[in-house]
Protein backbone atom coordinates (compact mmCIF):
# COMPACT_ATOMS: atom_id res chain seq x y z
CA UNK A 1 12.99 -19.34 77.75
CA UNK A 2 11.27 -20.46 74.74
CA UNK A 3 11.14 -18.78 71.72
CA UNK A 4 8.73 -16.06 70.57
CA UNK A 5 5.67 -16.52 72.09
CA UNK A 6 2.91 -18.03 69.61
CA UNK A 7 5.60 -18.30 67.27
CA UNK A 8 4.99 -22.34 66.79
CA UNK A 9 1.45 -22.16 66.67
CA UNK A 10 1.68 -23.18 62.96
CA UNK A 11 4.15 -26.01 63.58
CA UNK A 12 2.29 -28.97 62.73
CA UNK A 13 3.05 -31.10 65.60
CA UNK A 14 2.87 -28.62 68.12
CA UNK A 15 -1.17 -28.09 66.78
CA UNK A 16 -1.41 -31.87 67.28
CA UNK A 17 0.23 -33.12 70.12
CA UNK A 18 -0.14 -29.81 72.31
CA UNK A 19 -2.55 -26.70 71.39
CA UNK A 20 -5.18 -29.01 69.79
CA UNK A 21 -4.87 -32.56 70.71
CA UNK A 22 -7.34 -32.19 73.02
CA UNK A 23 -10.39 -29.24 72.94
CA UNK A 24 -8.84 -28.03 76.53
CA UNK A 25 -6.66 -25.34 75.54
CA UNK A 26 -9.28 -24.08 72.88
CA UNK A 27 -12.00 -24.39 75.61
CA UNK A 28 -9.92 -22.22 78.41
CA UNK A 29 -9.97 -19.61 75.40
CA UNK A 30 -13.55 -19.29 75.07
CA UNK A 31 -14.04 -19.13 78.69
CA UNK A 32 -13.13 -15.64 78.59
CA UNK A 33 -16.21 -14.61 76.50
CA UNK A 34 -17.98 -15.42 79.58
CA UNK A 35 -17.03 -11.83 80.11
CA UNK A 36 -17.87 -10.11 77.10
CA UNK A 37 -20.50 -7.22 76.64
CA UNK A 38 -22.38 -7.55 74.74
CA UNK A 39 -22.26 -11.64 73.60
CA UNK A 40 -22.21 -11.93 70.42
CA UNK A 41 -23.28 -15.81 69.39
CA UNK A 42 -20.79 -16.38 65.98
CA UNK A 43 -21.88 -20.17 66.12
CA UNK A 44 -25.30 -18.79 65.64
CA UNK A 45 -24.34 -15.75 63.35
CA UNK A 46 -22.78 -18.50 60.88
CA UNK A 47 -25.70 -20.96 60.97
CA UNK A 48 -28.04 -18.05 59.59
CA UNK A 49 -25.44 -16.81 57.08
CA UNK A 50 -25.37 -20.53 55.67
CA UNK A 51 -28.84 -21.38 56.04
CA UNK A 52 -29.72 -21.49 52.39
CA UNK A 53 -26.14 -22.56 51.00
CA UNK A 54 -26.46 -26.34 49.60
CA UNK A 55 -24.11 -29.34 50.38
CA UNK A 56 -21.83 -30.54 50.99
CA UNK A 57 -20.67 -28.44 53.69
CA UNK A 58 -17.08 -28.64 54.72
CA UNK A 59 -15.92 -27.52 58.48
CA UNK A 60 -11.87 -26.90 58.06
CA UNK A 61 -10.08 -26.03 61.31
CA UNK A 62 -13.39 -27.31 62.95
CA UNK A 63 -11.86 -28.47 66.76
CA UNK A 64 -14.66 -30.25 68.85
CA UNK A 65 -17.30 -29.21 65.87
CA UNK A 66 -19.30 -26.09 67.78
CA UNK A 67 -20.11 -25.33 64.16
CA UNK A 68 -20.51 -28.24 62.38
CA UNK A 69 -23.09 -29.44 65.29
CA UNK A 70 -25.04 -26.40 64.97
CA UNK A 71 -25.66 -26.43 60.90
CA UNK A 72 -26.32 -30.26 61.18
CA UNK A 73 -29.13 -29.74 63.73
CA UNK A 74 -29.98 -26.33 61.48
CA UNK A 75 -30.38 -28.56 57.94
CA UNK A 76 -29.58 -31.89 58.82
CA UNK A 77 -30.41 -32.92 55.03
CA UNK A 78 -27.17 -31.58 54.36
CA UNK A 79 -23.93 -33.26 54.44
CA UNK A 80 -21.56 -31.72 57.09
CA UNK A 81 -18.32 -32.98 56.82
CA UNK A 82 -15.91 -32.26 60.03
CA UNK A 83 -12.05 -31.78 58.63
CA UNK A 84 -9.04 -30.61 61.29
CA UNK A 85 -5.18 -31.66 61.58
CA UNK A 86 -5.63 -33.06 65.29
CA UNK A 87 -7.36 -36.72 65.80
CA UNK A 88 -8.20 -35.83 69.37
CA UNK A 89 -10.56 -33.15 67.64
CA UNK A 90 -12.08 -35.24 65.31
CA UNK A 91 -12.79 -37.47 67.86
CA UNK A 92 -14.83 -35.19 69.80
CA UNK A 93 -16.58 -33.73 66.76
CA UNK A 94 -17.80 -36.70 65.28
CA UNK A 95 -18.32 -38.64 61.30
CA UNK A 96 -18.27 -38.43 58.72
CA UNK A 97 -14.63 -36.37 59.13
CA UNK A 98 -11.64 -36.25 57.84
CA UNK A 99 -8.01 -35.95 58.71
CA UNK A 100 -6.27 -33.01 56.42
CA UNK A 101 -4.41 -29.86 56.11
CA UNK A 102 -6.33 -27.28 55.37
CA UNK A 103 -3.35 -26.23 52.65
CA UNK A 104 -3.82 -29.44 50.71
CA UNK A 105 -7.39 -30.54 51.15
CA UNK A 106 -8.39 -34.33 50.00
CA UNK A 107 -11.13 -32.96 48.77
CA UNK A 108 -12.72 -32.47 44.77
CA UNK A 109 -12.06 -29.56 43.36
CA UNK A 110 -15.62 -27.68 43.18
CA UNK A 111 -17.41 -29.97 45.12
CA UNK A 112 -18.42 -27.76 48.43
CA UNK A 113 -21.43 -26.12 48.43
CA UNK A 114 -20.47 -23.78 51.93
CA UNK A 115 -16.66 -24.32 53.33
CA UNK A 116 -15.52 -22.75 56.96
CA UNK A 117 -12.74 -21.64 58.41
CA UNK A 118 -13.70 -20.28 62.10
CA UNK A 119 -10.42 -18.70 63.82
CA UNK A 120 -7.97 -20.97 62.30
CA UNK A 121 -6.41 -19.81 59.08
CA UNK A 122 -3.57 -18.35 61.24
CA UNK A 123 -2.11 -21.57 61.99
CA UNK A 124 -2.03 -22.60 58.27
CA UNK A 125 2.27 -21.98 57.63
CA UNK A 126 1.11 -19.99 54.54
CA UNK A 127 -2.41 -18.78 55.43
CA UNK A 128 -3.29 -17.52 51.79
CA UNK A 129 -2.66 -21.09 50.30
CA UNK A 130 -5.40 -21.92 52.69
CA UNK A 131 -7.51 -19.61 51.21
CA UNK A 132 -6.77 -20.51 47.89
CA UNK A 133 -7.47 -24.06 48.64
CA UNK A 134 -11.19 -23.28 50.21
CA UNK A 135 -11.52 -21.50 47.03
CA UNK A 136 -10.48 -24.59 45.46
CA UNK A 137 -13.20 -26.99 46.62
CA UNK A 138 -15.83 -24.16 46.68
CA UNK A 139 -18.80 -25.23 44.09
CA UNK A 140 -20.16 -22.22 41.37
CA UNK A 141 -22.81 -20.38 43.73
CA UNK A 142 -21.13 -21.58 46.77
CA UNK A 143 -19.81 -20.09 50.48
CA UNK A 144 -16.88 -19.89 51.77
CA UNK A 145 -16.79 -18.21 55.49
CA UNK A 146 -13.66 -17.32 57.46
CA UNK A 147 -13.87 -15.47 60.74
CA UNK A 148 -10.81 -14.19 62.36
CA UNK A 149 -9.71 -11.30 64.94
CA UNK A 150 -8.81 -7.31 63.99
CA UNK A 151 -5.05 -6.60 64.74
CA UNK A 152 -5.94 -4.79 67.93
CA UNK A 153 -8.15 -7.62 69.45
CA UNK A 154 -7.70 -8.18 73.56
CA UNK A 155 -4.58 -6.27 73.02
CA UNK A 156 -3.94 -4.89 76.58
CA UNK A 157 -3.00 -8.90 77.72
CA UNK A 158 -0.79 -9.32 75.58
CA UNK A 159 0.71 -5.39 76.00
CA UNK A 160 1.01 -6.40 79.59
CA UNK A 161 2.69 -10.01 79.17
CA UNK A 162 5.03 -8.60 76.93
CA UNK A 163 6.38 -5.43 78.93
CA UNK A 164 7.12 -7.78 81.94
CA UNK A 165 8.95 -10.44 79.63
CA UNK A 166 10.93 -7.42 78.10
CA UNK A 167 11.51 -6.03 81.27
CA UNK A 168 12.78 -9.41 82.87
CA UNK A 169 14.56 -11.20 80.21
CA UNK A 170 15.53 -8.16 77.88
CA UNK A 171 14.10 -10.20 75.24
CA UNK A 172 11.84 -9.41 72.36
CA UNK A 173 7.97 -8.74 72.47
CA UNK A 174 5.60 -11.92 71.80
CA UNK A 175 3.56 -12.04 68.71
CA UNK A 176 0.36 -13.04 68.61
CA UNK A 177 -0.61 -15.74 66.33
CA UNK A 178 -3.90 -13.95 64.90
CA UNK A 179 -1.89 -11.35 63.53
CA UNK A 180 -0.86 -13.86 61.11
CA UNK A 181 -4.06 -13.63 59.38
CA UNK A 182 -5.64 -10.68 61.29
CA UNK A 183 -9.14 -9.35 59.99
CA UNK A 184 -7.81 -6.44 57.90
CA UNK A 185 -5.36 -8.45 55.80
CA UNK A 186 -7.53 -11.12 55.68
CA UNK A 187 -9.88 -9.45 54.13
CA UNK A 188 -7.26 -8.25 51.06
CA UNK A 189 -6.30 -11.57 51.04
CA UNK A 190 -9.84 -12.80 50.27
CA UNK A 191 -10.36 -11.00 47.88
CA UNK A 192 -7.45 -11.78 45.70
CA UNK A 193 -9.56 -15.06 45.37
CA UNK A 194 -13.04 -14.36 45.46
CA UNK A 195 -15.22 -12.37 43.89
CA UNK A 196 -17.39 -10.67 46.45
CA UNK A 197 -16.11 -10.45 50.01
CA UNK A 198 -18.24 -9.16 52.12
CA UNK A 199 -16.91 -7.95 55.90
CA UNK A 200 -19.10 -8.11 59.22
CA UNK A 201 -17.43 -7.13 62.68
CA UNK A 202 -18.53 -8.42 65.72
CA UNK A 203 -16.89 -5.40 68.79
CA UNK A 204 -17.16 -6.03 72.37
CA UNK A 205 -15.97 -5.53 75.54
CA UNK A 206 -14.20 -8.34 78.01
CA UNK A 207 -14.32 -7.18 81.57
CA UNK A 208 -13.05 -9.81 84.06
CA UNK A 209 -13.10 -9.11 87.81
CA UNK A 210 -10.10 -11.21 88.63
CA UNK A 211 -6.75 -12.14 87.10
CA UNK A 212 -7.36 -16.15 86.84
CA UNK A 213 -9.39 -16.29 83.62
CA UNK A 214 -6.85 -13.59 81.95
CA UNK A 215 -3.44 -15.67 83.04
CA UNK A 216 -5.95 -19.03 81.36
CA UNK A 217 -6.15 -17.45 78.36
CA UNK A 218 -2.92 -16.21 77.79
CA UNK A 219 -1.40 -19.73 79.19
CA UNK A 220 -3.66 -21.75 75.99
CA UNK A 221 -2.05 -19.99 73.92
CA UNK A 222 1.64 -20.63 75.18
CA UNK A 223 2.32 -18.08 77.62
CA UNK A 224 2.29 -21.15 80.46
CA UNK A 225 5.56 -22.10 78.98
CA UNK A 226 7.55 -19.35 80.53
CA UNK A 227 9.06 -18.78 83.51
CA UNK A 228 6.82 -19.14 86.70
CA UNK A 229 8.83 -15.52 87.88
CA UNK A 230 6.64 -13.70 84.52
CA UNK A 231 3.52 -15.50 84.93
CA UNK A 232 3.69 -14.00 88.59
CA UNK A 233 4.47 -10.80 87.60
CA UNK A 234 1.72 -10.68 85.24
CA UNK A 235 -0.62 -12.33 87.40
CA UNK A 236 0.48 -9.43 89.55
CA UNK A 237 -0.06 -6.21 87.20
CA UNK A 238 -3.63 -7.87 86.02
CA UNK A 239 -4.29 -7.88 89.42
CA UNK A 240 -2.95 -4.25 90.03
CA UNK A 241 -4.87 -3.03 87.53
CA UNK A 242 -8.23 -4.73 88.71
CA UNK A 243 -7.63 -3.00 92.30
CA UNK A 244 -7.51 0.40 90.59
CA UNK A 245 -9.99 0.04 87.99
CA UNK A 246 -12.60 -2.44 88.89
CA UNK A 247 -12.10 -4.97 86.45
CA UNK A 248 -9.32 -6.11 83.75
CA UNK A 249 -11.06 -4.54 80.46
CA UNK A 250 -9.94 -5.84 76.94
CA UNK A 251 -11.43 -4.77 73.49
CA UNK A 252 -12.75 -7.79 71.71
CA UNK A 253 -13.07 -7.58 67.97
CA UNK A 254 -13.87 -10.66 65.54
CA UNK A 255 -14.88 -10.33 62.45
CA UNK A 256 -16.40 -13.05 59.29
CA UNK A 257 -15.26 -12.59 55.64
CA UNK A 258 -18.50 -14.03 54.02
CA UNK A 259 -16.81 -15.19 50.62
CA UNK A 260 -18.37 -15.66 47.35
């Protein structure tokens, strides 16, 4: 068995060579928002909420560049700069870019007019040194916007991965990797560095008719790793729960910190 579930997902080399190298595990996790009621369009939501901030703007954490695409094509007389830890990412989203930890940016200090960080200050090994360093780099007047998930976000998977690994292997419950920087201490973390923070929540519900997209999600995020015998079981009481119910429903919550 592997250790704690999700535990790694700040290990450098694990982001590059395995979760991130490619956009194919981070793709099989939005898949499942083909399921949610009602969609919420954050891509969208963050082009609006950065439609007046000047350039630069810098895209940390920014994977195949959903983002960065969508604010060039909204003010493409601004500078978007793509910045993530995996080459493979960078690759897909495109120049100018650069190659960097969001923890130690090679970037001027004060010199950003808007800086993101979409779902991805959880990774960082000390996530408030990542905030400190957007802080860093943000210009007087700028933006800095971080979305993340609440602490209760598509709980029920992981509830029901984690009772059949206890119940199988004795071992301990998996943590999930967004509770490392969860909405609600994110937000008391921002604001220890900024001096407005203000909080929007996006709520939803997931409601998939079949097991396959559930046992995807939870395998992008390192539940694949385990023993075939949980994955079945799992597979199993997802699928249990879909004959009795109708569908699999989780509670989706994401959330922005708009940061000023």
């Amino acid at each position: 068995m592997n250790g704690m579930l999700f535990d790694d997902l700040s290990d450098r080399t694990v982001l590059t060579t395995r979760e991130y190298a490619t956009p194919d595990r981070l793709n099989a996790r939005i898949a499942l928002y083909e399921y949610q009621d009602p969609r919420h369009d954050l891509v969208g939501s963050a082009v609006r909420l950065l439609h007046q901030a000047p350039g630069p703007v810098l895209d940390v954490g920014c994977g195949p560049g959903h983002y960065r695409a969508a604010l060039r094509a909204d003010r493409p007389d601004r500078a978007t700069i793509a910045c993530d830890l995996s080459m493979g990412m960078l690759v897909v989203a495109g120049a100018p870019a650069l190659v960097a930890d969001a923890a130690a940016l090679p970037v001027r200090e004060a010199s950003c007019g808007a800086v993101l960080a979409m779902h991805m200050l959880y990774h960082v090994p000390d996530p408030e040194a990542g905030v400190a360093e957007l802080a860093r780099v943000r210009a007087p007047g700028g933006t800095v916007l971080l979305a993340t998930n609440g602490a209760r976000d598509k709980r029920r998977a992981r509830d029901v991965h984690n009772e059949v690994v206890r119940e199988l292997t004795g071992g301990p419950a998996r943590r999930d990797v967004s509770r490392r920087f969860n909405l609600e201490d994110g937000e008391r973390v921002a604001r220890r560095h900024f001096r407005t923070v203000e909080r929007i929540d996006f709520h939803s519900t997931i409601a998939v008719p079949r097991p396959e997209p559930v046992m995807r999600w939870l395998g992008s995020m390192g539940a694949g790793d385990v023993a075939p015998a949980i994955l079945d079981e799992v597979r199993a009481r997802i699928a249990a729960i879909i004959a009795h119910e109708g569908t699999f429903r989780l509670d989706a919550h994401a959330g922005f910190l708009l940061c000023r």
